[in-house]
N, C-alpha and C. Protein backbone atom coordinates (compact mmCIF):
# COMPACT_ATOMS: atom_id res chain seq x y z
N UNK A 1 111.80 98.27 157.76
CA UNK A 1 110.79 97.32 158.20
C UNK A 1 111.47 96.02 158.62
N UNK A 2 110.94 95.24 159.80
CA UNK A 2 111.38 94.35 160.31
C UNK A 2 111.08 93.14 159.12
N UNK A 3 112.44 92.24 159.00
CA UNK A 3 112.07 91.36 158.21
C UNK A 3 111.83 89.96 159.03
N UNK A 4 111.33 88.69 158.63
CA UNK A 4 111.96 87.15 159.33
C UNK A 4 112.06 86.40 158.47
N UNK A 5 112.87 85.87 159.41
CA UNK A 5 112.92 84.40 158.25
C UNK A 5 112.73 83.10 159.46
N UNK A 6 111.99 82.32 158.75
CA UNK A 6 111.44 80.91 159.73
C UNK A 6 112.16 79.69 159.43
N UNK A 7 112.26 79.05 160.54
CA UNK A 7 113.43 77.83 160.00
C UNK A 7 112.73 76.85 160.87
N UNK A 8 113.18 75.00 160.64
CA UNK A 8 112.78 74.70 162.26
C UNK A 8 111.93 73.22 161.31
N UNK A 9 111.31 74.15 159.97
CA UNK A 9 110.08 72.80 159.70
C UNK A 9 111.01 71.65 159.07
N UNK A 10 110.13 70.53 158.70
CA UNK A 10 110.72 69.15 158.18
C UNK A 10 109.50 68.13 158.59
N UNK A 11 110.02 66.82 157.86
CA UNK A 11 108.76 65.55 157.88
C UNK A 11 108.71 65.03 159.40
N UNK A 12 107.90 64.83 159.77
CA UNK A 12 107.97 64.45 161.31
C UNK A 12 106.27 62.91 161.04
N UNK A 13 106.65 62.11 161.94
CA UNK A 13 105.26 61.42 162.16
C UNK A 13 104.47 61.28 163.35
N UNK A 14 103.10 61.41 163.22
CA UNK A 14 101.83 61.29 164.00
C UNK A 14 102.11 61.43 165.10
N UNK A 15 102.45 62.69 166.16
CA UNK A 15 102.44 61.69 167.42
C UNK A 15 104.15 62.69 168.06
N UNK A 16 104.85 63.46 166.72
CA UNK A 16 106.56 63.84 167.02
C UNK A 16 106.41 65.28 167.74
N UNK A 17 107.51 65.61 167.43
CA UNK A 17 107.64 67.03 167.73
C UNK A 17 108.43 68.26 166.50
N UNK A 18 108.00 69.23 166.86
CA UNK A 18 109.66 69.94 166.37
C UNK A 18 109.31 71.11 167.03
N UNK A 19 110.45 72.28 166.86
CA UNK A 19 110.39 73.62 167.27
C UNK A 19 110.79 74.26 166.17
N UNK A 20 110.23 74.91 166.01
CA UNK A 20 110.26 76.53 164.86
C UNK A 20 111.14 77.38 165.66
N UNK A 21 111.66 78.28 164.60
CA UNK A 21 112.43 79.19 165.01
C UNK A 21 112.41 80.56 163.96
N UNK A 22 111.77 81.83 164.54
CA UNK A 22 111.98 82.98 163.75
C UNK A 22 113.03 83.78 163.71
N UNK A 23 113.48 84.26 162.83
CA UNK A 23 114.83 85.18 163.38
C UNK A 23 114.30 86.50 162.49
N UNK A 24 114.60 87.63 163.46
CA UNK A 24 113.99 88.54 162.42
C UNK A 24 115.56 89.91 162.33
N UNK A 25 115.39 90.29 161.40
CA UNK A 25 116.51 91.31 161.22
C UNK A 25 115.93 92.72 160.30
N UNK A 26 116.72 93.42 160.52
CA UNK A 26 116.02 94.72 160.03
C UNK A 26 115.83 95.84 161.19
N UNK A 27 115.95 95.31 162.69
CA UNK A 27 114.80 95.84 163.78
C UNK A 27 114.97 94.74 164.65
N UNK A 28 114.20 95.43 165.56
CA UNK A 28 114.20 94.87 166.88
C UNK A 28 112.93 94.11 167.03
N UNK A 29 113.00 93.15 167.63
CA UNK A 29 111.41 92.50 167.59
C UNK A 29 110.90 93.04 169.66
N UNK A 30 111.79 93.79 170.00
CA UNK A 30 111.43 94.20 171.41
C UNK A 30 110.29 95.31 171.13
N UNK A 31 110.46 96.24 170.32
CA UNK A 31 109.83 97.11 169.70
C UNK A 31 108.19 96.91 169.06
N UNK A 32 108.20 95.59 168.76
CA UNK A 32 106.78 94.81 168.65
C UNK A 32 105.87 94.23 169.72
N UNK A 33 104.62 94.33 169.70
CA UNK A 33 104.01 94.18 170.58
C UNK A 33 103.75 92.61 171.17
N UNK A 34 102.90 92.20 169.85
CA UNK A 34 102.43 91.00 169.44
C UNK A 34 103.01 90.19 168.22
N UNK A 35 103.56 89.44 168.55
CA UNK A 35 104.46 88.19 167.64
C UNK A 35 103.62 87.12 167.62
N UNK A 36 103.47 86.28 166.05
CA UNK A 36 102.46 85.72 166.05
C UNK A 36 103.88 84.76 164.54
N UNK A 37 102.78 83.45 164.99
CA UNK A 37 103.39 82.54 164.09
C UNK A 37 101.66 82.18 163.46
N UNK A 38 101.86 82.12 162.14
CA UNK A 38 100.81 81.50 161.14
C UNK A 38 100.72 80.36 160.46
N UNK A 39 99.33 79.87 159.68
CA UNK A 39 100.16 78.43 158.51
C UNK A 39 99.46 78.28 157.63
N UNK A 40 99.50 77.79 156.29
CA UNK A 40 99.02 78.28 155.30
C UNK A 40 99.01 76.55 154.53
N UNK A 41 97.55 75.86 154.96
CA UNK A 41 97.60 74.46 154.60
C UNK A 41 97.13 74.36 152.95
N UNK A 42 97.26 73.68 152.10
CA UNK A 42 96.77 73.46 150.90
C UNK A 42 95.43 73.42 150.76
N UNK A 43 95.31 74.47 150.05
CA UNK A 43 93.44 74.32 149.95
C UNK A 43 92.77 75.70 151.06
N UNK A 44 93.17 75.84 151.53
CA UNK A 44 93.07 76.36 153.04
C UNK A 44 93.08 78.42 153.06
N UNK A 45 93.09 78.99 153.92
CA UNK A 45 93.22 80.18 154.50
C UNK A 45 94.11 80.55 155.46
N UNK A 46 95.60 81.73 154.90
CA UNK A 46 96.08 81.39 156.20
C UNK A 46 95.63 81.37 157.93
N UNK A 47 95.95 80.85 158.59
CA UNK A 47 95.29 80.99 159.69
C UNK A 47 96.23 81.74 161.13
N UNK A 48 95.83 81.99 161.85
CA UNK A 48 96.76 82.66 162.96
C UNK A 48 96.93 81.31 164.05
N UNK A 49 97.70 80.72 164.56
CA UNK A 49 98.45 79.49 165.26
C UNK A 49 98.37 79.94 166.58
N UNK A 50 99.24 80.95 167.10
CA UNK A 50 99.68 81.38 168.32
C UNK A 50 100.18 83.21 168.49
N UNK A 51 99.93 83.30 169.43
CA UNK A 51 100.50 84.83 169.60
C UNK A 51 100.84 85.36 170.98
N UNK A 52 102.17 85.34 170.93
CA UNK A 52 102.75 85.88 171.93
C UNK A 52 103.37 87.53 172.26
N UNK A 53 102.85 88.08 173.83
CA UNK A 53 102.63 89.67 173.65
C UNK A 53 104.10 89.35 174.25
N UNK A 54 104.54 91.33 174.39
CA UNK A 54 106.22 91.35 175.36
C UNK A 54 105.64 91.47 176.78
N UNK A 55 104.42 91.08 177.01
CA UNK A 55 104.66 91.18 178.63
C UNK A 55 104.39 89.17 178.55
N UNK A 56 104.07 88.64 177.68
CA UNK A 56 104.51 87.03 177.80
C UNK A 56 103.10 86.46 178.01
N UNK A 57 101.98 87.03 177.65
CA UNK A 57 101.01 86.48 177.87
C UNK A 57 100.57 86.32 176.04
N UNK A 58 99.97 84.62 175.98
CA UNK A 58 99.80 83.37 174.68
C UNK A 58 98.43 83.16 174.59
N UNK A 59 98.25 83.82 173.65
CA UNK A 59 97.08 83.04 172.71
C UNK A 59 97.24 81.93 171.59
N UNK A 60 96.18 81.01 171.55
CA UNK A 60 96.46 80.05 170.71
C UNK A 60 95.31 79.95 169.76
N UNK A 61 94.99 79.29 169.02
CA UNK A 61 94.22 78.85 168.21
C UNK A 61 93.39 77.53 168.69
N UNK A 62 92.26 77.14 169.04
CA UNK A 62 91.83 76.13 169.62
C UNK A 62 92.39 74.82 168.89
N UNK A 63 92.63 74.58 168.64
CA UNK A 63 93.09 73.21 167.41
C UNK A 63 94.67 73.25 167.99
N UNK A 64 95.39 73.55 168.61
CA UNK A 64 96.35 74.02 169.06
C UNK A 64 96.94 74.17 170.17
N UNK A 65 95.87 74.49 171.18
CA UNK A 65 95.82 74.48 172.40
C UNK A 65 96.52 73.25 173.36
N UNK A 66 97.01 73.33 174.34
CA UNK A 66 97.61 72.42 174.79
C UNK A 66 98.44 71.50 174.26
N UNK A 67 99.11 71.98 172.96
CA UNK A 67 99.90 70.90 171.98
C UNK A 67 101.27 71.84 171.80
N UNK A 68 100.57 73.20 171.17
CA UNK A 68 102.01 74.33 171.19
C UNK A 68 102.07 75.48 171.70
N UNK A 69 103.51 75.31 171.92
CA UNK A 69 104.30 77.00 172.98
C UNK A 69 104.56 77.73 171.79
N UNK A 70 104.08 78.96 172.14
CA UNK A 70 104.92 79.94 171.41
C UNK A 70 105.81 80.87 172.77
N UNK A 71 106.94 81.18 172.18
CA UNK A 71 108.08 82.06 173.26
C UNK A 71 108.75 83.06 172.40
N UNK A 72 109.23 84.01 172.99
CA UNK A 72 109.76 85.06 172.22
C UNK A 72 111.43 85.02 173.27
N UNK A 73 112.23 85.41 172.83
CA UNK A 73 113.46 85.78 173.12
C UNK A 73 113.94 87.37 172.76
N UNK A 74 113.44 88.20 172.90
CA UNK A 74 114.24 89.59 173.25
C UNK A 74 115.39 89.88 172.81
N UNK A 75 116.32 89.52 173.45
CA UNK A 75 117.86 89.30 173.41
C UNK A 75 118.29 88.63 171.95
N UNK A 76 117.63 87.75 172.08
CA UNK A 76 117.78 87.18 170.23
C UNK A 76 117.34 87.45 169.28
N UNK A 77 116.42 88.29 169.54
CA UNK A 77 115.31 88.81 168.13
C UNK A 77 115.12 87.55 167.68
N UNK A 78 114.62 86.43 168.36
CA UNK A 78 113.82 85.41 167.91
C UNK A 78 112.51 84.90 168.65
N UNK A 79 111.16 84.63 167.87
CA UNK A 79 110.41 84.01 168.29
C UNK A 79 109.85 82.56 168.03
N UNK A 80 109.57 81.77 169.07
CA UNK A 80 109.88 79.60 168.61
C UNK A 80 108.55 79.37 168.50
N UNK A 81 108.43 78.57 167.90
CA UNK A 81 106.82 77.74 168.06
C UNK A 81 107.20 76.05 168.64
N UNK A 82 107.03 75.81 170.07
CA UNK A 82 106.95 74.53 170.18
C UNK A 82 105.91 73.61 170.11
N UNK A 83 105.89 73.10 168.95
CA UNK A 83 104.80 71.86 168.85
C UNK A 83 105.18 70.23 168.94
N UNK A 84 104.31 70.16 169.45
CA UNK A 84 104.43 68.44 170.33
C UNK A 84 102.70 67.24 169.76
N UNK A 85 103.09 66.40 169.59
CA UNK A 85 101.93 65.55 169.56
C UNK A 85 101.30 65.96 168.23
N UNK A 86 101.97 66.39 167.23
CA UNK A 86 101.70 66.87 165.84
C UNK A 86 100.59 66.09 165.27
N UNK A 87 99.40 66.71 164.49
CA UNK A 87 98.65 65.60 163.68
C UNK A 87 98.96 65.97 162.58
N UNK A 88 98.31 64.92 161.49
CA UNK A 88 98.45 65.27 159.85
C UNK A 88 97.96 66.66 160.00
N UNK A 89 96.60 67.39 160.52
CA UNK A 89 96.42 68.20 160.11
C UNK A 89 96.87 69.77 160.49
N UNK A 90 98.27 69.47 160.97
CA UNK A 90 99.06 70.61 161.33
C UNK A 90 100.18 71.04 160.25
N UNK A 91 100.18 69.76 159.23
CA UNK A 91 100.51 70.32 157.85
C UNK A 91 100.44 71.35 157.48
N UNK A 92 101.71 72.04 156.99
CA UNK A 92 101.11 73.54 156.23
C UNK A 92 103.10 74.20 156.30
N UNK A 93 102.80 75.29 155.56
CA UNK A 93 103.75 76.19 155.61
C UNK A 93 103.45 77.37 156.96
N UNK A 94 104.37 77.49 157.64
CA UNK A 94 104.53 78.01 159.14
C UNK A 94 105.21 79.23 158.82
N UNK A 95 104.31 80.27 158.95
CA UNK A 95 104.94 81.79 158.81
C UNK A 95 104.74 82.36 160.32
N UNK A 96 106.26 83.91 160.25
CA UNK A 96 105.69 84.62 161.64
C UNK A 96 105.73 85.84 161.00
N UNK A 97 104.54 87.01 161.86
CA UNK A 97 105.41 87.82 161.48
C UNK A 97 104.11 89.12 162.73
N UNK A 98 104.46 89.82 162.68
CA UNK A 98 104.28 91.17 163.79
C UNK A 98 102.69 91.75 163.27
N UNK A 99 101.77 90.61 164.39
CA UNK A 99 100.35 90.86 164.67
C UNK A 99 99.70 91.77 164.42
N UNK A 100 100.30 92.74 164.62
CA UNK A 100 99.73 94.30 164.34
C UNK A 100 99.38 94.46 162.43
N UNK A 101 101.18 94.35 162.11
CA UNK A 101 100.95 95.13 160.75
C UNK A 101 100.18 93.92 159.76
N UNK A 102 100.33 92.72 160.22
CA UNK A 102 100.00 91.39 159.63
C UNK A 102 98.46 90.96 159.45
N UNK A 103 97.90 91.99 160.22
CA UNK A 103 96.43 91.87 160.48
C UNK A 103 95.83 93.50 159.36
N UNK A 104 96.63 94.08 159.01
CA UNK A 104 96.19 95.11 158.07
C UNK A 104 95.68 94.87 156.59
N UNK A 105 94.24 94.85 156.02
CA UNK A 105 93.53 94.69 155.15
C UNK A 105 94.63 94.54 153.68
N UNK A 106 94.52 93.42 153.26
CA UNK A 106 94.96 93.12 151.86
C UNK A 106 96.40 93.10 152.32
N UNK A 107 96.99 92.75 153.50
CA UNK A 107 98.93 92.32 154.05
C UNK A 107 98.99 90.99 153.35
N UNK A 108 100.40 91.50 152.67
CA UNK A 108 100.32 90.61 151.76
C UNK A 108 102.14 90.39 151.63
N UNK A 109 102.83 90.78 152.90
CA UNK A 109 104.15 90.97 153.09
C UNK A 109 105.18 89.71 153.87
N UNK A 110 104.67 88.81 153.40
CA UNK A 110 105.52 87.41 154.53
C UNK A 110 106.77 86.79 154.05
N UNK A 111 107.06 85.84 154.66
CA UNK A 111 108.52 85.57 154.27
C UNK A 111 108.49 84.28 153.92
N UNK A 112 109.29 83.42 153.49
CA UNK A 112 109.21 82.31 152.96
C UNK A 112 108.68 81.20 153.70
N UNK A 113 108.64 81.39 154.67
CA UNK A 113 108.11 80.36 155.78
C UNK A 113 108.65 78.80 155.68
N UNK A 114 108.30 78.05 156.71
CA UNK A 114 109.08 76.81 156.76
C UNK A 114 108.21 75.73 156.57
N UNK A 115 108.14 74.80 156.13
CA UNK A 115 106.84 73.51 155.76
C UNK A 115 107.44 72.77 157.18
N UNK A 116 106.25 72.62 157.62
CA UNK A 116 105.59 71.11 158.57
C UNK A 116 104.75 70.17 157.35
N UNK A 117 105.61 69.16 157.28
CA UNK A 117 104.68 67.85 157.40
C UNK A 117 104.90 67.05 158.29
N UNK A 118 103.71 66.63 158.49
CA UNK A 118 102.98 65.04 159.52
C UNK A 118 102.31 64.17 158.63
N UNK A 119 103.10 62.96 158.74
CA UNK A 119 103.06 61.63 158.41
C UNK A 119 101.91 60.90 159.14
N UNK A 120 100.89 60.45 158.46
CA UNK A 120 100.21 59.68 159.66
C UNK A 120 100.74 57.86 159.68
């Protein structure tokens, strides 16, 4: 089974940026359909962020929209989350992991994921 690991988060304020970065090993992430980055705020439900297919077409999450890229790299077995214009409430721990199996009743298989905080 394909594993990842997410890197990329840190404190940023109101207004910054950063880019995420998945790296997955185990497997090929060419082999996956749908790559999806998640986030898991305090108090909260994880939620689905962005999702990018291998023919390159992005879904986002409305709250999200026009703020972050998600991209996949092939060649690297990595997929990025670029977020820009961050608010407090993009806070959270930032997981990725393969849309398909991640969406299966009671998945409960993620990886350590990386914290975003935003400073207001």
């Amino acid at each position: 089974q394909v594993q990842f690991v997410e890197s990329g988060g840190g404190l940023v304020q109101a207004g910054g940026s950063l880019r995420l970065t998945c790296t997955a090993s185990g497997g090929s992430i060419d082999s996956i359909d749908g790559m999806a980055w998640y986030r898991l705020a305090p108090g909260k439900q994880r939620e689905l962020v962005a999702v990018v297919a291998k023919s390159g077409t992005t879904n986002y999450h409305d709250s999200v929209k026009g703020r972050f890229t998600i991209s996949r790299d092939n060649a690297k077995n990595a997929v990025y989350l670029y977020m820009s214009s961050l608010k407090p409430e993009d806070t959270a721990i930032y997981y990725c992991n393969d849309l398909w199996i991640a969406s299966a009743p009671n998945f409960d298989s993620w990886g350590r994921g990386t914290q975003v905080t935003v400073s207001s």
